[in-house]
C-alpha atoms as a PDB file:
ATOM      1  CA  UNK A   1       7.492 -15.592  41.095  1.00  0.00           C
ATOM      2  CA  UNK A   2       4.815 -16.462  43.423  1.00  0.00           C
ATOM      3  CA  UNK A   3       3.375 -14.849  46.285  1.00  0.00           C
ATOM      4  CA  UNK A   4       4.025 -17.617  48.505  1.00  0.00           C
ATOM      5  CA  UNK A   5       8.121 -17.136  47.843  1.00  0.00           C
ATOM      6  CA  UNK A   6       7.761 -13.175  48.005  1.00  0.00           C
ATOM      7  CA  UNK A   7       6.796 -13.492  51.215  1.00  0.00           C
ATOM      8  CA  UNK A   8       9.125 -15.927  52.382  1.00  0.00           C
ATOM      9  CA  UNK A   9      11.489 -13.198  51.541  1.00  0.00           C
ATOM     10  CA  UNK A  10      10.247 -10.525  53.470  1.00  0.00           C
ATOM     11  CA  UNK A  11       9.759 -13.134  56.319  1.00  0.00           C
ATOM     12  CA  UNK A  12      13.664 -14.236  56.153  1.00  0.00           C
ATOM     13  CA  UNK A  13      14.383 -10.458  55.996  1.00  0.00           C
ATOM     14  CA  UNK A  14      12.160  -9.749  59.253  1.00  0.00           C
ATOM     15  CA  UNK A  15      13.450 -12.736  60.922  1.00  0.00           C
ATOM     16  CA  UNK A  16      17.313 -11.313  60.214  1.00  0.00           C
ATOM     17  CA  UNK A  17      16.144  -7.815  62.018  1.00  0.00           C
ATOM     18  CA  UNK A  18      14.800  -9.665  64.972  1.00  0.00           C
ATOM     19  CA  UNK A  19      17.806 -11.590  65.142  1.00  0.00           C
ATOM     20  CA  UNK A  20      20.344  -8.687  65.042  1.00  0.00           C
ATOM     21  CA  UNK A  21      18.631  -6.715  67.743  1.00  0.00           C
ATOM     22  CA  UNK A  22      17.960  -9.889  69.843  1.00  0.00           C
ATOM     23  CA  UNK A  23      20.097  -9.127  72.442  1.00  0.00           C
ATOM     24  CA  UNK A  24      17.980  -6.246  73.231  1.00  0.00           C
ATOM     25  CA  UNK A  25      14.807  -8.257  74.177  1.00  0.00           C
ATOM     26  CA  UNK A  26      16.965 -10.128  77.066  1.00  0.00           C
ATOM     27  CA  UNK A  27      15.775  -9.321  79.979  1.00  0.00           C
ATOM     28  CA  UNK A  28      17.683  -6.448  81.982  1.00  0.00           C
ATOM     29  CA  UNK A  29      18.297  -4.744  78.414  1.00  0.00           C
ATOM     30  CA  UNK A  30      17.079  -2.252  76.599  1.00  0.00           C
ATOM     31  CA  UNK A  31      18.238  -0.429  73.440  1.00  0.00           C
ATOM     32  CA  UNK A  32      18.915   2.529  74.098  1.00  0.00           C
ATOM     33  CA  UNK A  33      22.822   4.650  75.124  1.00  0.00           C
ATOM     34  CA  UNK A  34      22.505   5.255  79.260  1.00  0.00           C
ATOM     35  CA  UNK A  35      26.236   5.560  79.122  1.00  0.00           C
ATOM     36  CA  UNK A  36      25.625   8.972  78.036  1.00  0.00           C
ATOM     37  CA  UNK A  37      23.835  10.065  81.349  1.00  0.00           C
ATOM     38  CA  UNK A  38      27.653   9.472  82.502  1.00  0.00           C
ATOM     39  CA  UNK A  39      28.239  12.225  81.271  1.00  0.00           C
ATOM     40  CA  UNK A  40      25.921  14.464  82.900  1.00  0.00           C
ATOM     41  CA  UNK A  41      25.150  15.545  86.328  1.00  0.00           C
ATOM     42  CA  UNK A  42      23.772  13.921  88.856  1.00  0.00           C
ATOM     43  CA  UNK A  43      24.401  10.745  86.940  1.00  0.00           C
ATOM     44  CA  UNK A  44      28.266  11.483  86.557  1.00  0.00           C
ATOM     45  CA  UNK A  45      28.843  11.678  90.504  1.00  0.00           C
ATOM     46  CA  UNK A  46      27.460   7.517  91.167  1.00  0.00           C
ATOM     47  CA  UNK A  47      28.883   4.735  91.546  1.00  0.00           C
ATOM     48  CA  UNK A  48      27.905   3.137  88.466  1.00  0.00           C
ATOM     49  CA  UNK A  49      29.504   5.508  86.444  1.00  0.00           C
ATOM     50  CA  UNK A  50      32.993   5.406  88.342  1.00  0.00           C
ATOM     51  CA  UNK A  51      35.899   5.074  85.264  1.00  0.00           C
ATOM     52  CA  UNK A  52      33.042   5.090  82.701  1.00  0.00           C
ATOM     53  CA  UNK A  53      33.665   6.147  79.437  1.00  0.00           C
ATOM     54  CA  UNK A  54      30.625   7.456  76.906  1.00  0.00           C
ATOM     55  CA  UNK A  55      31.470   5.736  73.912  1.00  0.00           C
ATOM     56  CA  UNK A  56      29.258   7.830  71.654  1.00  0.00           C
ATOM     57  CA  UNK A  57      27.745  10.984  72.921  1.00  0.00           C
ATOM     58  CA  UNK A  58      26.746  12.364  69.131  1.00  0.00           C
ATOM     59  CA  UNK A  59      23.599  10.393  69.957  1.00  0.00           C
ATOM     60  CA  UNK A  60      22.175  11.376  73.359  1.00  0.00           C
ATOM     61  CA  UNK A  61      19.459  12.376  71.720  1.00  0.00           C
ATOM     62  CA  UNK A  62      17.462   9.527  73.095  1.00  0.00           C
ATOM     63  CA  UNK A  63      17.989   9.437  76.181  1.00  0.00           C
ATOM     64  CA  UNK A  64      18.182  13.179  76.742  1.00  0.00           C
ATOM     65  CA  UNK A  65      15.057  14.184  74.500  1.00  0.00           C
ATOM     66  CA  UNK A  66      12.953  11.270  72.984  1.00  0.00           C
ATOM     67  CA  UNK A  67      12.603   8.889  75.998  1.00  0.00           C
ATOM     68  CA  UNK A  68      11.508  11.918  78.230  1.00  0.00           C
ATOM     69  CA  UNK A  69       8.754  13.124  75.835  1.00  0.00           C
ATOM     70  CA  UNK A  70       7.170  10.050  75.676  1.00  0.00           C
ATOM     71  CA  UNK A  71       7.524   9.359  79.014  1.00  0.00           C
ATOM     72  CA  UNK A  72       5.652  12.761  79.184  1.00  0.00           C
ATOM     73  CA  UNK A  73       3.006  11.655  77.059  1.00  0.00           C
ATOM     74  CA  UNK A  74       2.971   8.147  78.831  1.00  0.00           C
ATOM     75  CA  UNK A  75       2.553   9.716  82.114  1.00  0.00           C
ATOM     76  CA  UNK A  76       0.150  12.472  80.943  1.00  0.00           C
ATOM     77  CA  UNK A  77      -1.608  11.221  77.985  1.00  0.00           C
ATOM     78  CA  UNK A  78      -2.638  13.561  74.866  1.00  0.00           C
ATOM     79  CA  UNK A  79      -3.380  16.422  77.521  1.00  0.00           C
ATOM     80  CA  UNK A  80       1.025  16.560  77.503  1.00  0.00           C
ATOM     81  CA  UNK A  81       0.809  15.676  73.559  1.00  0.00           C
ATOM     82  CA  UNK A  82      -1.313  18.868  73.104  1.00  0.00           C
ATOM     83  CA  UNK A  83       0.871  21.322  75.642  1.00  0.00           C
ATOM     84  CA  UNK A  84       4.063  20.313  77.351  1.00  0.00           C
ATOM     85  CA  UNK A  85       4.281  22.212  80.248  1.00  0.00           C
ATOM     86  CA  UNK A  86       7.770  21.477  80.540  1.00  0.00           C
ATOM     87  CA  UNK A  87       9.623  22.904  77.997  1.00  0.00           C
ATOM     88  CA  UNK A  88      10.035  26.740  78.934  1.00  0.00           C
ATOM     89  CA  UNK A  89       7.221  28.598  79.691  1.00  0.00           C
ATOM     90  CA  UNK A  90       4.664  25.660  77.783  1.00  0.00           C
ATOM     91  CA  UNK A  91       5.045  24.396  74.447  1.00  0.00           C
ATOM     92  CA  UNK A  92       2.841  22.570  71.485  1.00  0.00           C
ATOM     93  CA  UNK A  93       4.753  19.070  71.942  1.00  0.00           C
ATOM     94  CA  UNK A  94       2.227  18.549  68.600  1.00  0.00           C
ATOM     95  CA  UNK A  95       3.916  21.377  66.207  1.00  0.00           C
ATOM     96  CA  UNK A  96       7.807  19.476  67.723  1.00  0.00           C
ATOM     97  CA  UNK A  97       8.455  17.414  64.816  1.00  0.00           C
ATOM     98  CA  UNK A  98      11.175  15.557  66.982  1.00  0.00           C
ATOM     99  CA  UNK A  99       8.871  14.387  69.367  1.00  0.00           C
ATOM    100  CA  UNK A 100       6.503  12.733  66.891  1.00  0.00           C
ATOM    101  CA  UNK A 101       3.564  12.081  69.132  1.00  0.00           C
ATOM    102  CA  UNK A 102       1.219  11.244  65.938  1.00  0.00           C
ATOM    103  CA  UNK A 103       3.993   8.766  64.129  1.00  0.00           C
ATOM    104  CA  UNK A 104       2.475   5.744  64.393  1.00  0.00           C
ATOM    105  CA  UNK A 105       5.026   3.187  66.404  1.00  0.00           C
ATOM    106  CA  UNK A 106       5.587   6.224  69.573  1.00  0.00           C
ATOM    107  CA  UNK A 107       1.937   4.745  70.227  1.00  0.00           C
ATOM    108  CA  UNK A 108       3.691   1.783  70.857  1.00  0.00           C
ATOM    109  CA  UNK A 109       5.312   2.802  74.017  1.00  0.00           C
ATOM    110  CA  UNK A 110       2.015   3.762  75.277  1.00  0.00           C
ATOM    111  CA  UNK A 111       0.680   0.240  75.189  1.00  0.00           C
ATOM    112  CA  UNK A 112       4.634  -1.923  76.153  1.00  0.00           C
ATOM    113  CA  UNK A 113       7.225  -1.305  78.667  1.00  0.00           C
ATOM    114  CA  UNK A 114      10.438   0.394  77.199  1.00  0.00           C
ATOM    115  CA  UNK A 115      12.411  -2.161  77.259  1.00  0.00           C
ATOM    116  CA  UNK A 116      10.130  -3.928  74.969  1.00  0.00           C
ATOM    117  CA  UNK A 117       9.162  -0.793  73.094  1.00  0.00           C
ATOM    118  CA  UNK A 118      12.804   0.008  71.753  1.00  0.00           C
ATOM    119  CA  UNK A 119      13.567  -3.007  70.561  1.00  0.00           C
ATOM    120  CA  UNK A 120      10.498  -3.550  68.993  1.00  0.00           C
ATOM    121  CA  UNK A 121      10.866  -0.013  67.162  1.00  0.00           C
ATOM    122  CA  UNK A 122      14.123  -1.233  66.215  1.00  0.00           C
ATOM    123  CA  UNK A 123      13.035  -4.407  64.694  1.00  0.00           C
ATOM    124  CA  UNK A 124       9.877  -2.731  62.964  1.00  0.00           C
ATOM    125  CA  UNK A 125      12.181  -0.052  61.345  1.00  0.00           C
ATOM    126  CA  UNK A 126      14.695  -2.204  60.031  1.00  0.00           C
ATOM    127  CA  UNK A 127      12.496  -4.585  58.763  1.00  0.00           C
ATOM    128  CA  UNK A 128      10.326  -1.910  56.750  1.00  0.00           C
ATOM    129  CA  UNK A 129      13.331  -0.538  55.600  1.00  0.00           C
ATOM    130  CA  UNK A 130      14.457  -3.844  54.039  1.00  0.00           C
ATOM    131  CA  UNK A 131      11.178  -5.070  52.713  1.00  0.00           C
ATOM    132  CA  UNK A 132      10.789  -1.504  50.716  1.00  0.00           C
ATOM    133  CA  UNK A 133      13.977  -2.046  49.737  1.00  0.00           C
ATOM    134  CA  UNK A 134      13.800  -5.358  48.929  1.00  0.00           C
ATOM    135  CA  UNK A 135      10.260  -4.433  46.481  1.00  0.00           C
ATOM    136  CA  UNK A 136      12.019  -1.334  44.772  1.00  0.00           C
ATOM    137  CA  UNK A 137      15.135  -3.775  43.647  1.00  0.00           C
ATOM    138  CA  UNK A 138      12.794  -6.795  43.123  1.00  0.00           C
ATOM    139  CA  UNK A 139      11.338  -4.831  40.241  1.00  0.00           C
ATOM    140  CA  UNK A 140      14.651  -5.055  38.220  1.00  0.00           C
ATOM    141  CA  UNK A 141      16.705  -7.904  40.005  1.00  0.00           C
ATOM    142  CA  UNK A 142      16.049 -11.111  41.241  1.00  0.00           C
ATOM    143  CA  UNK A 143      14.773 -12.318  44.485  1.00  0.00           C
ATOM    144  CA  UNK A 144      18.445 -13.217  45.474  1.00  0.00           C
ATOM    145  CA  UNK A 145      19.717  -9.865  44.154  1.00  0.00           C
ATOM    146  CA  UNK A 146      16.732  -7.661  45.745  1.00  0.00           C
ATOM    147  CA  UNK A 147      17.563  -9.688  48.896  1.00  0.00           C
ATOM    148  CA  UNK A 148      21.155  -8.659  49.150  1.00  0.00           C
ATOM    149  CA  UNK A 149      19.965  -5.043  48.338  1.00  0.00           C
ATOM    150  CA  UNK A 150      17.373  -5.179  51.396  1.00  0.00           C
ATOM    151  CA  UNK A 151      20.360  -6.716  53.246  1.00  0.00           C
ATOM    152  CA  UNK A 152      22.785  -3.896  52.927  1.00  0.00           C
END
């Protein structure tokens, strides 16, 4: 197989991640749950969230704890990525695995707006994922084969 048609793969495979999280590049959108801050106070007493129902709160993660530490670091720079002097008393944000200010796409949300930074993340992620994917099974399948692997 030639190089030319390996990567024609792993561009149809990107292309199919930036289509699935299209909607999330539209402008007024962004990719993360908010519903969830329905749930909470001061959120849960507006307007907005009149009737609302959180359809999954297992993963308020996001909102409650990632967004806010790299807002922090946003805001702050590597001063906050060094100590967080919001968390208790102070904290290494550095030694909080969760927070990941060293992984490579966070710096990403230093440089776009959020909107633009979770979707991209999204994208990026998926479309790693499949193209690994799609290499391990291309060593034993075919292209079609290692395709529908990367797929699923």
């Amino acid at each position: 197989m030639t190089l030319v048609s390996e990567r024609r793969w792993i561009f149809l495979l990107t292309l199919a991640a930036a289509l699935f999280y299209l909607p999330g590049l539209l402008p007024g959108r962004i990719l993360l749950p908010l519903d969830v801050l329905c749930w909470q106070l001061p959120w849960s007493a507006t307007k907005t969230c009149e009737g609302r129902q959180v359809v999954n709160p297992v993963i308020s993660d996001l909102v409650l704890q990632y967004d806010p530490w790299r807002a922090i670091i946003r805001r702050d720079g590597w001063r906050a990525a060094l100590w967080n002097p919001y968390a208790f008393a102070g904290s290494p944000m550095l030694a909080n695995g969760q927070s990941a200010p060293l992984y490579p796409l966070n710096w990403l949300y230093l440089l776009l707006p959020p909107s633009w930074f979770y979707a991209l993340a999204a994208i990026l992620k998926t479309a790693l994922a499949a193209g690994f994917t799609w290499a391990f099974a291309r060593k034993r399948c075919s292209p079609p084969a290692a395709a529908l692997a990367a797929v699923t």
